[in-house]
Protein backbone atom coordinates (compact mmCIF):
# COMPACT_ATOMS: atom_id res chain seq x y z
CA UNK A 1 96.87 -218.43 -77.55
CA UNK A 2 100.24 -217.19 -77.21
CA UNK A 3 100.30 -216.37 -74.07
CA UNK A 4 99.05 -220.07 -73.38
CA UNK A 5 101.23 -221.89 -75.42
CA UNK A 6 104.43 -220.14 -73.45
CA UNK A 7 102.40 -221.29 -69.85
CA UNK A 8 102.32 -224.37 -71.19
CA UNK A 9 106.06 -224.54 -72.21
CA UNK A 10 107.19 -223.10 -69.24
CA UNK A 11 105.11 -225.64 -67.16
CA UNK A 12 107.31 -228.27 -69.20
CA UNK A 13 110.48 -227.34 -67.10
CA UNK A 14 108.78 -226.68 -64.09
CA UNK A 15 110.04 -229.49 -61.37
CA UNK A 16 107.96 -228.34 -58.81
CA UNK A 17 105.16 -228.50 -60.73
CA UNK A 18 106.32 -231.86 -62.18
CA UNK A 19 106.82 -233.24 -58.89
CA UNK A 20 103.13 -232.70 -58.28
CA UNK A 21 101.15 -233.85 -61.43
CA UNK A 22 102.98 -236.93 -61.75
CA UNK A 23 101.53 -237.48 -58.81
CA UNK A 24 98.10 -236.21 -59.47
CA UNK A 25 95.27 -239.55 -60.52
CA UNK A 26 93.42 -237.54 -62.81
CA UNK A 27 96.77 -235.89 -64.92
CA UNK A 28 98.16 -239.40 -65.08
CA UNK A 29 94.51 -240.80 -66.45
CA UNK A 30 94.17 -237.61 -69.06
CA UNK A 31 98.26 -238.06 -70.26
CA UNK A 32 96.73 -241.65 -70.93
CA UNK A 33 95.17 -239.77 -74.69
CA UNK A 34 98.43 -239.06 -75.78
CA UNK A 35 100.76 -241.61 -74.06
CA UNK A 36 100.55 -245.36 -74.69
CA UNK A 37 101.26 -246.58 -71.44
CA UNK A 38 104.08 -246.47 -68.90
CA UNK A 39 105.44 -249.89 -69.49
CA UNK A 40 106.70 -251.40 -72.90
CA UNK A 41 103.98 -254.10 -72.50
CA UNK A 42 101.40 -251.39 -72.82
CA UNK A 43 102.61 -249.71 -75.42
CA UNK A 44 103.45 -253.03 -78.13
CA UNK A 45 99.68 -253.68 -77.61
CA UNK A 46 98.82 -249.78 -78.58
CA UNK A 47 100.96 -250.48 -81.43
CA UNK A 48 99.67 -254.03 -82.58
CA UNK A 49 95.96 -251.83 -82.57
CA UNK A 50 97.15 -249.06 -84.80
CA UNK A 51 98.71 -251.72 -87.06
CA UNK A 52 95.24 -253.64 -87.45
CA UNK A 53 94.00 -250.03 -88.51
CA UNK A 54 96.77 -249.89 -91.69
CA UNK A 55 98.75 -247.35 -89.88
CA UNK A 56 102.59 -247.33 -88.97
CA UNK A 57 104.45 -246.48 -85.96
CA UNK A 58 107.90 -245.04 -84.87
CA UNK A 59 108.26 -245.89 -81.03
CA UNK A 60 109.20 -243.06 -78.40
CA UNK A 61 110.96 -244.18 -75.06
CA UNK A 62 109.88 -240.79 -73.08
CA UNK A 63 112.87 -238.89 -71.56
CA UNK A 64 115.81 -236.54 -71.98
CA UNK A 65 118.06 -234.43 -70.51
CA UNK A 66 119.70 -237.16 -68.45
CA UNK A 67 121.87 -235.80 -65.61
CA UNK A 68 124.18 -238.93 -65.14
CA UNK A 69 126.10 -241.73 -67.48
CA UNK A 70 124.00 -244.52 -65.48
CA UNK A 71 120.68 -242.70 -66.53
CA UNK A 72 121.83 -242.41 -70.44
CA UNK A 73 122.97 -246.24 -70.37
CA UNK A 74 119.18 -247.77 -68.49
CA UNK A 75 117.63 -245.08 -71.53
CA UNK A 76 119.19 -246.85 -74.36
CA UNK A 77 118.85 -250.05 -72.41
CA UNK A 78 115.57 -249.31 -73.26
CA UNK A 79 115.46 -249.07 -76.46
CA UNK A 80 117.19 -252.26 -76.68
CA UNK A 81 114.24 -253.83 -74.76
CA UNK A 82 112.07 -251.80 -76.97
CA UNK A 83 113.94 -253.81 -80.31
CA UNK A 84 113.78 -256.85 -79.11
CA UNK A 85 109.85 -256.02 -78.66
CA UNK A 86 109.10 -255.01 -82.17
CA UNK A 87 111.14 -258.34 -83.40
CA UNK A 88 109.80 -260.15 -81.02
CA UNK A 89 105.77 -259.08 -81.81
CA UNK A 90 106.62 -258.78 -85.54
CA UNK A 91 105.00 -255.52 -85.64
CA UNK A 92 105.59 -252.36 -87.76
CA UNK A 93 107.51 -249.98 -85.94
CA UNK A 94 110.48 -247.77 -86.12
CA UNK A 95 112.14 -246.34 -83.27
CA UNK A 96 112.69 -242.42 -82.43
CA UNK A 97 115.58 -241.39 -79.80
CA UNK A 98 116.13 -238.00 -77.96
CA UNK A 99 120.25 -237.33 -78.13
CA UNK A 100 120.04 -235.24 -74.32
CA UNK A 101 118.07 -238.77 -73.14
CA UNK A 102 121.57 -240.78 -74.30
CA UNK A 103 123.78 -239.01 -72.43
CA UNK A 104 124.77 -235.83 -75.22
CA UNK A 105 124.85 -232.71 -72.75
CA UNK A 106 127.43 -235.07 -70.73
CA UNK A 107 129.16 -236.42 -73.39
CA UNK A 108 129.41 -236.47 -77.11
CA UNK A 109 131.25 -239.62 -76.96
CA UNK A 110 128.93 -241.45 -74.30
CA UNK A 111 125.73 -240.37 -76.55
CA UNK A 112 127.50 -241.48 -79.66
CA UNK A 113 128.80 -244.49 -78.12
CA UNK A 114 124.38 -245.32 -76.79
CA UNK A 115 123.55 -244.68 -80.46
CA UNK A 116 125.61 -246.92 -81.64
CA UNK A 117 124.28 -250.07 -79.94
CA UNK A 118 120.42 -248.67 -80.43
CA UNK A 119 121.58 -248.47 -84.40
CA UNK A 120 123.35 -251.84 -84.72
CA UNK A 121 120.77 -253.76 -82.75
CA UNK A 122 117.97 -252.20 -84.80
CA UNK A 123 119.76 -252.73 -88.83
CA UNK A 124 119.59 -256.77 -89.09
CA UNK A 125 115.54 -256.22 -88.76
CA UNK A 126 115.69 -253.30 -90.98
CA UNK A 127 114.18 -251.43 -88.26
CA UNK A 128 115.08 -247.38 -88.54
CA UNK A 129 116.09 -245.07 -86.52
CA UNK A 130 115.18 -241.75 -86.04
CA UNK A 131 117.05 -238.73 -84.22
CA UNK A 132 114.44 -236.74 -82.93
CA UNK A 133 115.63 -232.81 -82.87
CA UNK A 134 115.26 -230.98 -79.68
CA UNK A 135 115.45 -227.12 -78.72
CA UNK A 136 117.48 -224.75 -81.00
CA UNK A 137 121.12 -225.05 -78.39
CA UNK A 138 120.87 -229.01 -79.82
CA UNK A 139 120.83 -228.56 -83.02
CA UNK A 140 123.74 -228.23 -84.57
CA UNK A 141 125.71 -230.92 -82.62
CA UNK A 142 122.67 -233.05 -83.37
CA UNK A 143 122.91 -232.57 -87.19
CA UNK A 144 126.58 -233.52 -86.65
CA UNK A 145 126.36 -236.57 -84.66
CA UNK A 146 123.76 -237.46 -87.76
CA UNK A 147 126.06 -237.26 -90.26
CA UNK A 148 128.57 -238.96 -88.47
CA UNK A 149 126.25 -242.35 -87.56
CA UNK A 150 125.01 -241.62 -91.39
CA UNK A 151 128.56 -242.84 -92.56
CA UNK A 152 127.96 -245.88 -90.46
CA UNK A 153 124.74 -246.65 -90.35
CA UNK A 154 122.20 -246.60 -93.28
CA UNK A 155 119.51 -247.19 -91.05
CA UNK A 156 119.75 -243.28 -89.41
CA UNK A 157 116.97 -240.51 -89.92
CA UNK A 158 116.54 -236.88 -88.73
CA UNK A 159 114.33 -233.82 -87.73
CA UNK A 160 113.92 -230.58 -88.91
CA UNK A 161 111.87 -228.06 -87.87
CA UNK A 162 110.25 -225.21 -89.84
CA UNK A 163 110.12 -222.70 -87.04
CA UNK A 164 113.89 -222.16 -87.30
CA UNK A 165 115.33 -219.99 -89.65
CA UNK A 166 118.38 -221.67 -90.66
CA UNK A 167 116.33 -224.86 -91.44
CA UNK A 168 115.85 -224.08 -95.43
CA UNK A 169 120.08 -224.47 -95.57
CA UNK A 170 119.78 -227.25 -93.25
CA UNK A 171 117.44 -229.42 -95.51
CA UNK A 172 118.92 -228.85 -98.64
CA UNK A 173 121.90 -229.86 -97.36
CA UNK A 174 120.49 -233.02 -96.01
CA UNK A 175 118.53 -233.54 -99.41
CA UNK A 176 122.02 -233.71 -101.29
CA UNK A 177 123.15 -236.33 -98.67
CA UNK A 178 120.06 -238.68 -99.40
CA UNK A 179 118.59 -238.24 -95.87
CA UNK A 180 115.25 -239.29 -94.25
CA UNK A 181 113.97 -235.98 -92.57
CA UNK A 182 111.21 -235.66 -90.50
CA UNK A 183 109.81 -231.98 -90.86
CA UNK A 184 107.67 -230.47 -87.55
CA UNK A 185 106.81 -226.96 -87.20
CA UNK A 186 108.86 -227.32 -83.47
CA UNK A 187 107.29 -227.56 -80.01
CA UNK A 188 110.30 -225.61 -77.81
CA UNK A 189 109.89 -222.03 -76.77
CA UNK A 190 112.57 -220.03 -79.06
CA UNK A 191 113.91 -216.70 -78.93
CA UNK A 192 113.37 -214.21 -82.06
CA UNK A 193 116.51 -214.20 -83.03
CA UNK A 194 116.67 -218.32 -83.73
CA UNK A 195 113.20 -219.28 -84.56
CA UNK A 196 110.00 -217.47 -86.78
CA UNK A 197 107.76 -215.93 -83.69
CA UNK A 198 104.27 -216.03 -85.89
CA UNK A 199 102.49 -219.30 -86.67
CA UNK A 200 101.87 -217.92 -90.40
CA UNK A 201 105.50 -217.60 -90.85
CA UNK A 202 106.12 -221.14 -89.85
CA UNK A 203 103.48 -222.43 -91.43
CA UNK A 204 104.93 -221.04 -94.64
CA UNK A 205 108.52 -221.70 -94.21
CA UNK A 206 106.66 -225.65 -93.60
CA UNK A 207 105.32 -225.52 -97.24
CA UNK A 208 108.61 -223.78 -98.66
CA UNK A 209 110.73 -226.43 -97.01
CA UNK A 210 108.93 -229.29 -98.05
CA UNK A 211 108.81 -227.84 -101.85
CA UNK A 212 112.85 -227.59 -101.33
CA UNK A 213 113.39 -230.82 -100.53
CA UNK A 214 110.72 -232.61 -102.55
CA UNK A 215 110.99 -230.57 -105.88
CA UNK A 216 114.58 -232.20 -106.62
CA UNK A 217 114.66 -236.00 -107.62
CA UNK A 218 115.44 -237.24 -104.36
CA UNK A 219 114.21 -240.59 -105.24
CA UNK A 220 117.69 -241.43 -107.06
CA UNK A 221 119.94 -240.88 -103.81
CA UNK A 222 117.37 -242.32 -101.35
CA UNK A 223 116.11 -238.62 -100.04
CA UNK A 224 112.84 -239.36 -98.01
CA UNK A 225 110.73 -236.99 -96.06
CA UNK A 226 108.06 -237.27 -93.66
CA UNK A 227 105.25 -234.86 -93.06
CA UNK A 228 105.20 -234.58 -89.31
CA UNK A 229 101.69 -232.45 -89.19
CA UNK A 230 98.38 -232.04 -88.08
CA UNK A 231 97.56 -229.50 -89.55
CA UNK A 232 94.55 -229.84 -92.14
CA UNK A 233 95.39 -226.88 -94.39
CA UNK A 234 98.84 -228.05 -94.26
CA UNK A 235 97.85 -231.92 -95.18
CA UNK A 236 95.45 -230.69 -97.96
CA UNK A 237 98.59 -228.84 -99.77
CA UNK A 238 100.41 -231.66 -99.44
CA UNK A 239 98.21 -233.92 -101.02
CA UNK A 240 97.48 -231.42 -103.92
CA UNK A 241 101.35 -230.67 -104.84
CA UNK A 242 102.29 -233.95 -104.73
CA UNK A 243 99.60 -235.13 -106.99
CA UNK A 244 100.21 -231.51 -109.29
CA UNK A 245 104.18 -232.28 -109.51
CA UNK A 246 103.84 -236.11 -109.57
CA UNK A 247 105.90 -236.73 -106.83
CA UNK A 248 105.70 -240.74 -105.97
CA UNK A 249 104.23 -241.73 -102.76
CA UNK A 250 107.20 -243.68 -101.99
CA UNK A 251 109.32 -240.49 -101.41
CA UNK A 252 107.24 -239.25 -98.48
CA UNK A 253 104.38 -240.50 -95.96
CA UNK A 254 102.42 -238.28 -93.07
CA UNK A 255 103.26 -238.88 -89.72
CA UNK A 256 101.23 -237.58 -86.70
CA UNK A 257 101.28 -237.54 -82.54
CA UNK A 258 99.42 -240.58 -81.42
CA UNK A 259 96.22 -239.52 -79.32
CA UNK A 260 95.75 -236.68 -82.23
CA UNK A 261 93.58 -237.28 -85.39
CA UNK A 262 92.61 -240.72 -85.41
CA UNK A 263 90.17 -240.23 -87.63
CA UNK A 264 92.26 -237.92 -89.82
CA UNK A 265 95.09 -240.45 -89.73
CA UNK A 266 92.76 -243.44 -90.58
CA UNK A 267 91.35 -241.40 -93.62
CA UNK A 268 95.20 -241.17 -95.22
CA UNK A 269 95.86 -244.44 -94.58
CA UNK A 270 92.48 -245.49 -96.34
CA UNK A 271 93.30 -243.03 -99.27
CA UNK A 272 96.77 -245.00 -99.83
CA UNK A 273 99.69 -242.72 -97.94
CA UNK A 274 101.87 -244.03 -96.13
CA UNK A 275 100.73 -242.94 -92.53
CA UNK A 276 102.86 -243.55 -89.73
CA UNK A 277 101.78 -242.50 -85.88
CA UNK A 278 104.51 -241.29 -83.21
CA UNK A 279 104.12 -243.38 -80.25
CA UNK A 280 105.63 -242.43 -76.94
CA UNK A 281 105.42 -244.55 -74.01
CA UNK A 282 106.97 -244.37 -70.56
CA UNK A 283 106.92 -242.89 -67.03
CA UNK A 284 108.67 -239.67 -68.05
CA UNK A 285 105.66 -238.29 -69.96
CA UNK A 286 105.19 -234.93 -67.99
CA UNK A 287 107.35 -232.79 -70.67
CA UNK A 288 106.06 -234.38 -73.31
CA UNK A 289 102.10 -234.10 -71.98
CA UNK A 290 102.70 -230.21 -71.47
CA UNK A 291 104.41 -229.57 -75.02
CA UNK A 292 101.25 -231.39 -76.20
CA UNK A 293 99.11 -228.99 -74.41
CA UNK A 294 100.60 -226.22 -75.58
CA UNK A 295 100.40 -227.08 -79.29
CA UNK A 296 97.16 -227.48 -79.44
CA UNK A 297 93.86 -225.57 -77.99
CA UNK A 298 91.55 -228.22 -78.61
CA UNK A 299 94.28 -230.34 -76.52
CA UNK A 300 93.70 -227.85 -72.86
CA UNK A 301 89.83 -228.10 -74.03
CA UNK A 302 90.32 -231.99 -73.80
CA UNK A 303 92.08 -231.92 -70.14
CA UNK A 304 89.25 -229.19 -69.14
CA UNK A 305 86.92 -230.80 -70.11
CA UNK A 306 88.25 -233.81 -67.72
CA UNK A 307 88.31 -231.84 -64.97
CA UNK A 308 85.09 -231.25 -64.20
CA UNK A 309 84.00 -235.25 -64.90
């Protein structure tokens, strides 16, 4: 599964093959599980659905890595579009915004500058913000322009993944500053050197780091984590710490992949957690489809599977 996984990843950055899936019916039609649309139409009505079902959303204009200013300024004009949406529909949804898709490998400034207007726009609704973390060369910049909009911007949440090793330093730092992390495991291929190679060792740095940050009284500073997972062993641990150590529900909630679980992430919302789906939408879904591939095996069995329909 390895070996698949890094296929999969590698497809990711492929633009050759990119060039040709997009164009490919049947890829477009099987992206459709775990992409809400292409348009922001489409995806407000995917939303207004998951909100009948007692579940939450954070919205996810698909893109990154812009190569010019002009593409960084139509991305967060985009997520201005996507604000006045949520007002607009009255429907309960955060936002989550990739810092390479608003402009940061070109510009610290011109990124900041994007995140600014996406932040300001979103606080009068109360609507937050979420800086989603990409692969390992990001990360440190990306804490930093965090904790700079933090001073700013109350409205301002982060990721961390488990698969890194400096990620246990990172989150206890962010737990003293009152933050709202979102812990993954991490979808990016990483060397050895940066990031845990095994899936056991992730999966237990994932438990360690959520004991770190939840064991302190985070509630009196604001401290707030969500439990980006699918994982069943994972969710069942959770659910039984929290209840052993009597850690309030209002301190964390689950949050899964939309297209992934619905009936796992109907059951927590039914058993009273705060359950919030990740809902990407957009025309630049090819990384994003392939990174979803190669999390999962039951995810290639699902496009297989569709093949021969």
């Amino acid at each position: 599964m390895s070996l698949l996984r890094d296929a999969f990843l590698a497809m990711s950055t492929n633009e050759t093959l990119h060039k040709f899936i997009v164009n490919f019916p049947l890829a477009r039609r099987v992206a459709r599980r775990f992409v809400a649309g292409e348009t922001l139409a489409e995806a407000i009505a995917v939303v207004k659905k998951l909100n009948a079902q007692g579940l939450l959303v954070t919205f996810d204009q698909l893109g990154e890595s812009v190569t010019t200013e002009s593409e960084a300024r139509e991305a967060k004009d985009g997520y201005l579009r996507a604000l006045d949406a949520i007002a607009t529909n009255q429907v309960q949804s955060q936002v989550s915004v990739k810092l390479t898709q608003m402009g940061l490998d070109l510009s610290a400034d011109l990124c900041l500058d994007n995140l600014r207007q996406i932040l300001g726009k979103a606080k009068p609704g109360g609507t937050f913000v979420t800086l989603d973390m990409e692969d390992a060369k990001h990360t440190q910049t990306t804490l930093n322009i965090f904790k700079t909009l933090r001073e700013e911007f109350e409205n301002v949440g982060i990721v961390i993944q488990s698969y890194l090793y400096r990620s246990e330093a990172d989150i206890i730092a962010l737990r003293a500053l009152g933050a709202n992390v979102r812990l993954c495991k991490g979808a990016y291929k990483e060397p050895a050197e940066v990031a845990f190679p095994a899936k056991t060792d992730v999966d237990a740095n994932y438990r360690k780091l959520t004991q770190v940050f939840l064991q302190a009284n985070g509630k009196a500073n604001g401290a707030y984590l969500d439990l980006a997972t699918h994982d069943e062993k994972i969710i069942a641990w959770a659910k039984e710490y929290t209840t052993t150590n009597q850690v309030s529900r209002d301190r964390f909630e689950f949050q899964m992949l939309y297209g992934i679980r619905a009936d796992l992430q109907r059951r927590l919302a039914r058993e009273g957690y705060t359950m919030r789906v990740y809902v990407p939408y957009g025309t630049h879904w090819y990384p994003y489809f392939m990174r979803r591939l190669a999390e999962r095996p039951a995810n290639v069995i699902f496009l297989v599977s569709n093949l021969f329909r």
